[in-house]
Structures are given as structure tokens and as C-alpha cells.
Protein backbone atom coordinates (compact mmCIF):
# COMPACT_ATOMS: atom_id res chain seq x y z
CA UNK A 1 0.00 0.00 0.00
CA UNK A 2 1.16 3.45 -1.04
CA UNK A 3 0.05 6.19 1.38
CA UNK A 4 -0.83 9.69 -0.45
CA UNK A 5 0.11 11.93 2.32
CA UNK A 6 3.52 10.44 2.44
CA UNK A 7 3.96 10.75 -1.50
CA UNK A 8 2.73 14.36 -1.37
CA UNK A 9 5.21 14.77 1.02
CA UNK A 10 8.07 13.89 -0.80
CA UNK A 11 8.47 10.26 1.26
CA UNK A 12 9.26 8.87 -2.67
CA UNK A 13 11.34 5.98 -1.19
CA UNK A 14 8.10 4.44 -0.09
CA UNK A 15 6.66 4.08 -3.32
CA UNK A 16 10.43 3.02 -5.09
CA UNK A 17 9.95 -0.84 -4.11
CA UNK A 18 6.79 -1.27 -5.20
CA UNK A 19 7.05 0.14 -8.54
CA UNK A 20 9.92 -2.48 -9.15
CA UNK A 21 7.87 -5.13 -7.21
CA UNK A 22 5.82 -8.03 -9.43
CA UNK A 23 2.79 -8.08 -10.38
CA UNK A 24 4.15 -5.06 -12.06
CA UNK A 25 2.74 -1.67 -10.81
CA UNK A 26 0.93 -0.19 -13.97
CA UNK A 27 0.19 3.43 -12.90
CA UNK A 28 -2.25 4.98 -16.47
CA UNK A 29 -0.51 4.95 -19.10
CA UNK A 30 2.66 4.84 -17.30
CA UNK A 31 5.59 1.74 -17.50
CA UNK A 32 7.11 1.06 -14.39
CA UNK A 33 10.78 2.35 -14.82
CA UNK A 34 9.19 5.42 -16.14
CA UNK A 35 6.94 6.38 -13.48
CA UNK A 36 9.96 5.52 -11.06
CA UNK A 37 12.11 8.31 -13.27
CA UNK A 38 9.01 10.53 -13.15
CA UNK A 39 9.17 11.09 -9.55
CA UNK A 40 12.45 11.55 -8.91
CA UNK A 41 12.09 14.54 -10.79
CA UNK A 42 11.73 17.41 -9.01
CA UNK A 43 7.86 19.11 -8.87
CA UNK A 44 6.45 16.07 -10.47
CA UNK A 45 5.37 14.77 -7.41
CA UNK A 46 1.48 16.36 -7.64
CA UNK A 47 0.99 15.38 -10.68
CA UNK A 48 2.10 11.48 -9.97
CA UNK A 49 -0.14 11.61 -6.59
CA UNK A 50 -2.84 12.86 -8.70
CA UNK A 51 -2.68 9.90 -11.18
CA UNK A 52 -1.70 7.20 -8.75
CA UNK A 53 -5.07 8.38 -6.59
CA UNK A 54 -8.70 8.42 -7.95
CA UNK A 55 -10.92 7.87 -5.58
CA UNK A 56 -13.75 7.42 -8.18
CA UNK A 57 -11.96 4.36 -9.33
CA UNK A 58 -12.16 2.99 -5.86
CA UNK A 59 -15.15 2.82 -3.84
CA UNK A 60 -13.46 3.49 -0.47
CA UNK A 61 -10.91 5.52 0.87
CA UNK A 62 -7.67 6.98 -1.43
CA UNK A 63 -5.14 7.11 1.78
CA UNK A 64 -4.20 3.63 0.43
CA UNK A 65 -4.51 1.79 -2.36
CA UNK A 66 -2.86 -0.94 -4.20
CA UNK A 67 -2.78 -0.68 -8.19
CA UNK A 68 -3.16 -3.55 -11.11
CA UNK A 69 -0.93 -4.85 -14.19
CA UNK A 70 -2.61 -4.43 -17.37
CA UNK A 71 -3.76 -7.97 -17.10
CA UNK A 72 -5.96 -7.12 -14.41
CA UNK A 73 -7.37 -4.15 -15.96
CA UNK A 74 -11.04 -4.28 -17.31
CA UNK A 75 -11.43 -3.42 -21.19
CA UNK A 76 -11.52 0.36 -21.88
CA UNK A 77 -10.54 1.17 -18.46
CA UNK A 78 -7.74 4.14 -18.89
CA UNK A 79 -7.75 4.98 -15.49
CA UNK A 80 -5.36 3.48 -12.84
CA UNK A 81 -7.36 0.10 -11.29
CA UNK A 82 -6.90 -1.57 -8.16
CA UNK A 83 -5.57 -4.97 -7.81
CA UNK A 84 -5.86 -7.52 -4.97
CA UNK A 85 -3.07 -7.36 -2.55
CA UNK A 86 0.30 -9.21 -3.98
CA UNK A 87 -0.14 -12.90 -2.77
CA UNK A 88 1.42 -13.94 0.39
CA UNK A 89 2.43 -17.14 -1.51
CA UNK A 90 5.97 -17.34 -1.51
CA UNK A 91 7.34 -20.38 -3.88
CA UNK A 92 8.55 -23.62 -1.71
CA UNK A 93 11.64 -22.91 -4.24
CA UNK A 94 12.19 -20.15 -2.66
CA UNK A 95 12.41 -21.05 0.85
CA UNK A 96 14.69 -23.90 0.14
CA UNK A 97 17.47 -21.01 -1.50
CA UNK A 98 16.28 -19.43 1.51
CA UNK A 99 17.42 -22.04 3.88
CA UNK A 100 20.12 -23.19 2.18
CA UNK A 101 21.90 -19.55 1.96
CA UNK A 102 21.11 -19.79 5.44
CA UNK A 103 23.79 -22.04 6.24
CA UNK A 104 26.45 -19.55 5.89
CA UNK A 105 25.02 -17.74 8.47
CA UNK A 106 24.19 -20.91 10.35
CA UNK A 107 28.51 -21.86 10.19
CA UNK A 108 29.17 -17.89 11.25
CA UNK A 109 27.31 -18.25 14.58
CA UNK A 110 28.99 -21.79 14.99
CA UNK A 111 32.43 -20.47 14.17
CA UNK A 112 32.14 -18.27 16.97
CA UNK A 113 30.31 -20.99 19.67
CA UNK A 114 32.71 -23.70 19.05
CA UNK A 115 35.26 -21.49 19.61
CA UNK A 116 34.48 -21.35 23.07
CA UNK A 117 35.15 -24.62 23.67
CA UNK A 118 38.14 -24.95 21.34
CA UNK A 119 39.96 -22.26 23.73
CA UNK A 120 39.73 -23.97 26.62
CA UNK A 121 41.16 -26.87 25.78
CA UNK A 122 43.95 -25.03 23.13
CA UNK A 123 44.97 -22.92 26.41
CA UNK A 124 46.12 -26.09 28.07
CA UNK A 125 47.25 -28.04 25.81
CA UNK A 126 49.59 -25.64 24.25
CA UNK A 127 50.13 -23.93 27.74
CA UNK A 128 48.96 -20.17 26.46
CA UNK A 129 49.47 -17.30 28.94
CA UNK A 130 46.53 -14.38 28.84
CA UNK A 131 48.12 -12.45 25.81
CA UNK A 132 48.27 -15.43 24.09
CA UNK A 133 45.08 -16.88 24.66
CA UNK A 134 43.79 -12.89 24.32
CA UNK A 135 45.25 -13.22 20.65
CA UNK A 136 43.76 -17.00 19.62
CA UNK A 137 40.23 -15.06 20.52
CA UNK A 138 41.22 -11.78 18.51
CA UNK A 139 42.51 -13.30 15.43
CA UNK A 140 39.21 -14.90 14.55
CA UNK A 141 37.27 -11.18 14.19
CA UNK A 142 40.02 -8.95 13.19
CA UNK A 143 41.16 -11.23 10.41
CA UNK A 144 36.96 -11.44 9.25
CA UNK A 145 37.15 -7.88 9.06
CA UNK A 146 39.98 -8.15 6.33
CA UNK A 147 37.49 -11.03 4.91
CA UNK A 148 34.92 -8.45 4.87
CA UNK A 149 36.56 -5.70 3.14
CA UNK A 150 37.36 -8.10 0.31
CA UNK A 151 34.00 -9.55 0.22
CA UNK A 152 32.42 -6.82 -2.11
CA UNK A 153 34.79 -6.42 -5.08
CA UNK A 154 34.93 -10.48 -5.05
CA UNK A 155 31.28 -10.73 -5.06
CA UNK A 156 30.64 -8.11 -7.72
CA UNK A 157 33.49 -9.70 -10.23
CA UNK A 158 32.85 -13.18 -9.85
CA UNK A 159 29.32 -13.57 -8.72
CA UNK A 160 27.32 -14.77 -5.56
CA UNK A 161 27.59 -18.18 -5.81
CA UNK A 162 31.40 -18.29 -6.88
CA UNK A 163 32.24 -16.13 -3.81
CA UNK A 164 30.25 -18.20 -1.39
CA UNK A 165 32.04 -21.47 -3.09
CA UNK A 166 35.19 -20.39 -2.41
CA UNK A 167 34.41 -18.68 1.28
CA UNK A 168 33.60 -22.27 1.80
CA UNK A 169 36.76 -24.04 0.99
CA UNK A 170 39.00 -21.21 2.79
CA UNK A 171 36.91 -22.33 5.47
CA UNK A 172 37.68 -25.95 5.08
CA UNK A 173 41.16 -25.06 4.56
CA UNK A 174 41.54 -23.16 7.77
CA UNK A 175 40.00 -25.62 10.39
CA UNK A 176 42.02 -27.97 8.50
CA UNK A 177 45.20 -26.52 9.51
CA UNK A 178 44.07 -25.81 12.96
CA UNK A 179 43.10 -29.60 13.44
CA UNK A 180 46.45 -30.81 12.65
CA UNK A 181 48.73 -27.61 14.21
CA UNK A 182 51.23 -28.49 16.35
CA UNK A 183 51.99 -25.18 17.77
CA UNK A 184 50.65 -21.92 18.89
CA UNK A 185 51.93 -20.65 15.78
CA UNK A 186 50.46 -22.87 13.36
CA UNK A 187 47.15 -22.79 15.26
CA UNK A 188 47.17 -18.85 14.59
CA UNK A 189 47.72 -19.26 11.22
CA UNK A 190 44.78 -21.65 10.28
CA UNK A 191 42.88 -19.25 12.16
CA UNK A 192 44.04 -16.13 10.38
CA UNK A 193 42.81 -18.59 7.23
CA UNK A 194 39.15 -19.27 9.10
CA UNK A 195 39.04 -15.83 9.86
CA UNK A 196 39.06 -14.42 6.28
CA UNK A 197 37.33 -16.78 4.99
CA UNK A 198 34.00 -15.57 7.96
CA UNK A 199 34.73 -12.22 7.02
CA UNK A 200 34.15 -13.06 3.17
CA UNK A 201 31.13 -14.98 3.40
CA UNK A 202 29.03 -13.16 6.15
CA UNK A 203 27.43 -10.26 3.61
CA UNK A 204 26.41 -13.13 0.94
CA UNK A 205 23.50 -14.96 2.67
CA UNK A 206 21.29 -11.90 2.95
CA UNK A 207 22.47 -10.31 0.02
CA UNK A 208 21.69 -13.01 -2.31
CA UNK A 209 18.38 -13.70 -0.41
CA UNK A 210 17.73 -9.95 -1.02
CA UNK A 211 18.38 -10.11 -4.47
CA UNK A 212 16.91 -13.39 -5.22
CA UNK A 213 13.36 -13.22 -3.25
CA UNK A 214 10.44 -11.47 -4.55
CA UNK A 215 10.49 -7.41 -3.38
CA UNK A 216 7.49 -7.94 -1.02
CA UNK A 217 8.74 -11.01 0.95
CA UNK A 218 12.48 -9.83 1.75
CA UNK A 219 12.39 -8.62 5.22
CA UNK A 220 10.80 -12.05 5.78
CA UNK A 221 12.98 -13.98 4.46
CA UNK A 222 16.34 -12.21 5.67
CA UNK A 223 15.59 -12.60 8.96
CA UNK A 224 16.50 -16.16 8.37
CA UNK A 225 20.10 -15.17 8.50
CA UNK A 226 19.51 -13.91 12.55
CA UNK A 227 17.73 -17.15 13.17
CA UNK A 228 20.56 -19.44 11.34
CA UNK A 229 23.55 -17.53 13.52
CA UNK A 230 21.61 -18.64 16.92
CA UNK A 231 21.14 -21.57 15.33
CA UNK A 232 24.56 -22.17 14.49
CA UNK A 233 25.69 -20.72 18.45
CA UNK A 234 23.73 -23.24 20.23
CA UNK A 235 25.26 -26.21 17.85
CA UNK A 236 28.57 -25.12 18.59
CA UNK A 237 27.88 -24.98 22.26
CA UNK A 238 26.53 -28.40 21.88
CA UNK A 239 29.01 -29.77 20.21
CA UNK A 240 31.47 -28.64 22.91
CA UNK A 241 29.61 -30.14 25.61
CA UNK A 242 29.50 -33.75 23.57
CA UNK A 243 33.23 -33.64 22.58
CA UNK A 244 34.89 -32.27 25.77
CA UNK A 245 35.04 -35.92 27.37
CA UNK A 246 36.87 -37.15 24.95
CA UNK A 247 40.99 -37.51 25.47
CA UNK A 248 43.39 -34.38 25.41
CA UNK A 249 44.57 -33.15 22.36
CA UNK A 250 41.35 -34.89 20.86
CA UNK A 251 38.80 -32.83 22.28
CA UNK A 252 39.28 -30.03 20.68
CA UNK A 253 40.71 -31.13 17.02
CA UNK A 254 37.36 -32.50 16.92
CA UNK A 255 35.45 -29.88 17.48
CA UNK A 256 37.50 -27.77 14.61
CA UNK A 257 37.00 -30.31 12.34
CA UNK A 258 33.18 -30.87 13.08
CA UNK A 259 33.13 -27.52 11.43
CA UNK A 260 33.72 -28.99 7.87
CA UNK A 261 30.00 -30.01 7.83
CA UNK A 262 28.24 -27.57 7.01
CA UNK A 263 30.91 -25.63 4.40
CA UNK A 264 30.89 -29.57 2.73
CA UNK A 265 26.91 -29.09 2.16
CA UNK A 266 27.08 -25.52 1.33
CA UNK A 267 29.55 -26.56 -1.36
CA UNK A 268 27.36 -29.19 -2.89
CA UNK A 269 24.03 -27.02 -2.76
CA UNK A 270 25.74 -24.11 -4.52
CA UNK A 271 27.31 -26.28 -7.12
CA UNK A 272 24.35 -28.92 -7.78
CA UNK A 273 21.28 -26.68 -6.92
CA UNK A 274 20.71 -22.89 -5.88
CA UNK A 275 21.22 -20.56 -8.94
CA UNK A 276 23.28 -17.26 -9.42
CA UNK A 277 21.54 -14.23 -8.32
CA UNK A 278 19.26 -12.57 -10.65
CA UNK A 279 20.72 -9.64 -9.81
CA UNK A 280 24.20 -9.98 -10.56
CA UNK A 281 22.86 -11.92 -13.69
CA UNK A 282 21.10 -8.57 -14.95
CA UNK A 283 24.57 -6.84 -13.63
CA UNK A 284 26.17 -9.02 -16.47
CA UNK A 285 23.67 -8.34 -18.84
CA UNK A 286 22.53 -12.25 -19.05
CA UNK A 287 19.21 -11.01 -18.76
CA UNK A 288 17.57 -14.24 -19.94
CA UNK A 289 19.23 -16.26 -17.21
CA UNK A 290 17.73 -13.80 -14.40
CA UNK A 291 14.46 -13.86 -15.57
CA UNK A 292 14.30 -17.91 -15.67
CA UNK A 293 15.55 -18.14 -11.71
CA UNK A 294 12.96 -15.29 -11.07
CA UNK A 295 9.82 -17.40 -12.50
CA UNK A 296 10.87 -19.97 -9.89
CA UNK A 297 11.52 -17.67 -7.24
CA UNK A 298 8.45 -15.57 -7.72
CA UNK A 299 4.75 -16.12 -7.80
CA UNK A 300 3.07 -17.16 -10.64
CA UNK A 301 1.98 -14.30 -12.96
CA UNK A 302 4.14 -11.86 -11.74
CA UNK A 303 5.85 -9.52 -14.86
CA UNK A 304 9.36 -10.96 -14.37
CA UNK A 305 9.99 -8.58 -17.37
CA UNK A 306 8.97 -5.61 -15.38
CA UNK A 307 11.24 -6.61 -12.23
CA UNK A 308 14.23 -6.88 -14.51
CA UNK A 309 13.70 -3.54 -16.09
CA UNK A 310 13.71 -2.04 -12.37
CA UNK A 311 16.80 -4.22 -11.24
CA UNK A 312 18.32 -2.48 -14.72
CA UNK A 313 17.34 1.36 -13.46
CA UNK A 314 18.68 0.53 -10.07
CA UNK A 315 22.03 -0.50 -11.81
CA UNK A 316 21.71 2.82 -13.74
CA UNK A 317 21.32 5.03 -10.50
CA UNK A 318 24.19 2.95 -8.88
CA UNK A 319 26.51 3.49 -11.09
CA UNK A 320 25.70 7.60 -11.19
CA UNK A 321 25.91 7.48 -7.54
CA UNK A 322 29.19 5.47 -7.75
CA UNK A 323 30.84 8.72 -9.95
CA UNK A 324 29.83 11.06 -7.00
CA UNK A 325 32.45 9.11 -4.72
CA UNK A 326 32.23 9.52 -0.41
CA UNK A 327 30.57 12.94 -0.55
CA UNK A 328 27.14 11.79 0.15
CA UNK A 329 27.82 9.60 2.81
CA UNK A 330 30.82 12.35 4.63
CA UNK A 331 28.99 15.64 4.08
CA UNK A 332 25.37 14.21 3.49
CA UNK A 333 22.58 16.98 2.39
CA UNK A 334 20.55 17.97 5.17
CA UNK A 335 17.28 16.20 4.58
CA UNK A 336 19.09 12.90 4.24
CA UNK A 337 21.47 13.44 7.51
CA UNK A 338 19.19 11.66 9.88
CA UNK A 339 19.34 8.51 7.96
CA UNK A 340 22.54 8.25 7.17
CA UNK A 341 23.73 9.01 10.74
CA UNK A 342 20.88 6.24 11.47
CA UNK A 343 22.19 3.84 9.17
CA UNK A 344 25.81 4.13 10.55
CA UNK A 345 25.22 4.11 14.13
CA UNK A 346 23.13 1.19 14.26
CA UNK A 347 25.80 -1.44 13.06
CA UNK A 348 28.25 0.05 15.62
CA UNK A 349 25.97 -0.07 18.23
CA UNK A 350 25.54 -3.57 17.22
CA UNK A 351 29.08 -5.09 17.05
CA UNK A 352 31.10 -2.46 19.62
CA UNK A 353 29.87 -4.05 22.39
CA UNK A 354 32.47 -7.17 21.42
CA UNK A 355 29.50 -10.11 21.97
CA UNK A 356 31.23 -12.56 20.01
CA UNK A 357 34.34 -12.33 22.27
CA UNK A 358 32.49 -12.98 25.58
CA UNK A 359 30.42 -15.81 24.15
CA UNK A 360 34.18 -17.37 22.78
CA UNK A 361 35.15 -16.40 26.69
CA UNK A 362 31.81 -17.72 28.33
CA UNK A 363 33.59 -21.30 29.75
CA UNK A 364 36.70 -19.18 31.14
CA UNK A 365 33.70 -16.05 32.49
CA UNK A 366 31.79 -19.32 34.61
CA UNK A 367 35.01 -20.45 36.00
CA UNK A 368 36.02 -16.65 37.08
CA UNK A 369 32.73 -15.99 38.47
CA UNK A 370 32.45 -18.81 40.33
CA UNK A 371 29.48 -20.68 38.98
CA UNK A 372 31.04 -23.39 37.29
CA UNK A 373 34.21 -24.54 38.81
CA UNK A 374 34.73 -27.50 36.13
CA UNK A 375 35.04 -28.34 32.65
CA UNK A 376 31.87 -30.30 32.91
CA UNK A 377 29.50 -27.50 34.64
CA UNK A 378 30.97 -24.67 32.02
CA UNK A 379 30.12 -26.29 29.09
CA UNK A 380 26.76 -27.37 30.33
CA UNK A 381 26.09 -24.04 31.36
């Protein structure tokens, strides 16, 4: 639903998604891509809330109102029509990419729970003073932020699926080496390996669900990607409380290399069933390709045609954006410097507080505090 008092006000970015959103917004006369070029230009915003609104054509009240595709359009009608609501049918096809995307996120969060249990074992083993033990933690999530930085270009040059591949067997690679280290050093180095390898692969699962599920159903489905890191936290503290009885310098190798599970079946699912993002398809101009995935990943009857010329007017405004450099973002224009200040708070508000260390510390916090004097109570708890 569009609301007319936020379109007169200028609130365009509430109308932006739907007129790239299946069934395909007909508005009169006007094509999609058009309309969405109409109002960004400046005093055409009247005349668009004029034609988008006609409460003659309604029967009911104009504050909001969904509009039809031309299929849904009565003969001779020139005026804009109302359709149903878009169906809240979203394609069993599409919760299996879903799920399976999912299990990125799902290895992140048990990256970080196993790791708990890893430490405690590593600390004794290899006989790690505080500093040390301080920098087994650390290397984990400053190395993923190198990961991260690199996970963009890599992404955008060789694709979703490629990058999520290859996160995948860095991932392998690095618990690996950390099964079969034989010193502190070696240890740090598979993890500077596991590290990266996080770092690259935690912006693809809700990026390509973004880009792959239909525009209505994305905040849904995203939020799979929170569920699948608690997920993959409480596995990893499981699988420290199954594997801590078994003998030294066991215990934890096996824990590291339960981790190979889940990059294993991401592996195989990316190369034997999810397809590239439709997106990054349009991005290369296979066109064809992105609107094939999209009539399995959307409804039927939605105007895949439509969504694709959207994703192609996005890619337009992107790439003018991209020629205007940091400016925006550095010295924002006033009416956008709420949002922006918004957008960047919020992700430092969510990561300064350091969570992921004092989960990987939790065992070592029980034993400090005094509620779990042993092995056994601290990984229970």
C-alpha cells in the first residue's frame, strides 16, 4: 500500500519498491521504470499523486490503495485500477534457497560458539598465557574484518555463488590446519585462514536472499540469517559439551573439524542446486538467465519482465551514484542526515559491544565468576 500523504510529502522511497515489485505496478498509461524516473524529478510529485489516486476508481478511501498490471485491468478502463493485494504465496523454491543460503550464516554463529570450547582446551594443551590466549580469541574477528573488506569487489566480479564457493573451501582449509597444528603458531595461522574466509562470506546470505526473493517477501525472508547464527551458536555450544570428554589433544581437534559439515553441504548445494543471483545476472547483462531463476523464485503471474527492467534502473542510478564518490555519505545533504547518521550508528551499536568475544570467553567467564568450577558445569552451562 502506497500512502498519499507520504507521497505528497516527498516520502518517494516508499513508493520506489513497489514500482519495481511483481505483479508489475501499472500506474495509467505509465511503464514502471518510467513512473519511477518521473518522480524523482523534481515538482512532479502532484501530478504522480494525482494519477496514482482516484478515488472514483475505488469505492473506499484513497489514503491507500494498491494498483493492477494491465492484465488485471477491465477493457476500456484508462484509469489506474486496483488490484488484490500481492499474494502472500511465496514459492517452496524459494524457501529452500532461503534455507540453504542460510547455512552460511548458520557456520558464522557456529564459528564463533565452538570457539568457546576450542579455547579452553587449546589454552592447556599448548600452555597459552593471557596475551596469548587474548590473541587465539582476537585473530578470529580482526582477520573477518579483512574477509569483509574483500568480500564486495569479489562478489561483484565473480558472482554470488562463486564467492560463497570459495568462502567455503577457505573455510575448510583453515579448520584444516588448525586440526592438525602443532603449535601456537600454526594454530594462529589456520585461524588467520578461518578468519578471512568468515569475514568473506558473512554479507552473501542476505544479500543473495535480497536479491533473489520477490520485493514484497524480503524482510521475511532475511531474517532467516539472525535465526541461522543462533542456530549455528547453540550447535557449537553443543558440540562442545559432547566432545569435551573425549581424550586431550582430541577434544578439541574435533570440534575444529566438526566444522567442515556444514561448508561440505554448502559446497554441494551451490554447485548442484541454488542458482546465481538474478541480480548480478542482470549486472552481467545475461538477462535471460535472471528472468528464468525469477519465475521460480516468484509467484506465478508476476511480470518478471517488469522486475528486470527495475533491477536495470537501479544498476543505472548505482553506477551515477558510484561517480559522485564519499561525498554523500561524509557531508550528506541535510534532509538525508538523519538517515545516514541512522544507518551508521546502528551497526556500531551492534558489534562495539564485542559479543562474540564474551560468548568465545563464556567457559573461562563461569570459571572466574564462580558458577562453574569445572570443565563439565561450564560447558553445560
Amino acid at each position: 500500500t502506497i500512502s498519499r500523504t507520504r507521497l505528497k510529502h516527498g516520502r518517494l522511497h516508499d513508493l520506489a519498491p513497489l514500482v519495481t515489485a511483481g505483479p508489475t505496478p501499472c500506474f495509467g498509461r505509465m511503464d514502471a521504470a518510467i513512473l519511477k524516473k518521473k518522480l524523482y524529478e523534481p515538482g512532479n510529485v502532484d501530478e504522480v499523486a494525482d494519477d496514482l489516486f482516484t478515488p472514483s476508481t475505488v469505492g473506499g478511501s484513497d489514503d491507500d490503495l494498491e494498483f493492477a498490471s494491465d492484465g488485471e485491468r477491465s477493457s476500456g478502463d484508462d484509469g489506474p485500477a486496483v488490484r488484490p493485494a500481492a499474494s502472500a504465496c511465496i514459492p517452496w523454491y524459494m524457501y529452500a534457497l532461503t534455507a540453504s543460503a542460510s547455512l552460511n550464516s548458520m557456520n558464522y554463529g557456529f564459528s564463533i560458539g565452538v570457539s568457546a570450547g576450542i579455547g579452553v582446551f587449546v589454552r592447556r594443551d599448548f600452555e597459552l598465557n593471557d596475551m596469548q590466549e587474548g590473541l587465539f580469541f582476537a585473530s578470529l574477528a580482526f582477520t573477518s574484518t579483512l574477509g569483509g573488506l574483500l568480500s564486495n569487489t569479489i562478489t561483484d566480479r565473480f558472482g554470488r555463488l562463486r564467492n560463497l564457493v570459495l568462502t567455503q573451501a577457505l573455510t575448510i582449509a583453515g579448520l584444516g590446519w588448525c586440526s592438525c597444528a602443532q603449535s601456537f603458531s600454526a594454530l594462529l595461522l589456520g585461524r588467520i585462514v578461518w578468519g578471512i574466509s568468515m569475514g568473506m562470506g558473512m554479507p552473501i546470505s542476505p544479500m543473495y536472499i535480497a536479491e533473489t526473493a520477490p520485493a514484497q517477501h524480503r524482510g521475511k525472508l532475511t531474517t532467516w540469517v539472525t535465526f541461522a547464527i543462533n542456530i549455528g551458536l547453540t550447535i557449537g555450544f553443543v558440540v562442545n559439551w559432547v566432545l569435551s570428554g573425549l581424550p586431550p589433544g582430541l577434544n578439541w581437534r574435533a570440534m575444529t573439524l566438526s566444522g567442515v559439515l556444514a561448508p561440505a553441504a554448502i559446497i554441494g548445494l551451490a554447485v548442484l542446486f541454488m542458482p546465481e543471483s538474478p541480480h548480478w545476472l542482470v549486472l552481467q547483462g545475461r538477462g535471460d538467465e535472471a528472468a528464468q531463476v525469477m519465475r521460480r523464485t516468484h509467484a506465478a503471474g508476476e511480470d518478471v519482465e517488469a522486475i528486470i527492467r527495475g533491477i536495470k534502473l537501479q544498476i543505472e542510478e548505482d553506477s551515477a551514484s558510484t561517480e559522485v564518490g564519499w561525498q554523500p555519505l561524509l557531508i550528506p545533504e541535510r534532509r538525508y542526515r538523519r538517515a545516514v547518521l541512522l544507518a551508521l550508528f546502528l551497526p556500531i551499536a551492534q558489534q562495539i559491544t564485542g559479543i562474540e568475544v564474551v560468548l568465545m570467553r563464556a567457559p573461562r567467564i563461569f570459571k572466574e565468576a564462580g558458577v562453574a568450577p569445572t570443565e563439565a558445569e561450564q560447558f553445560a552451562l
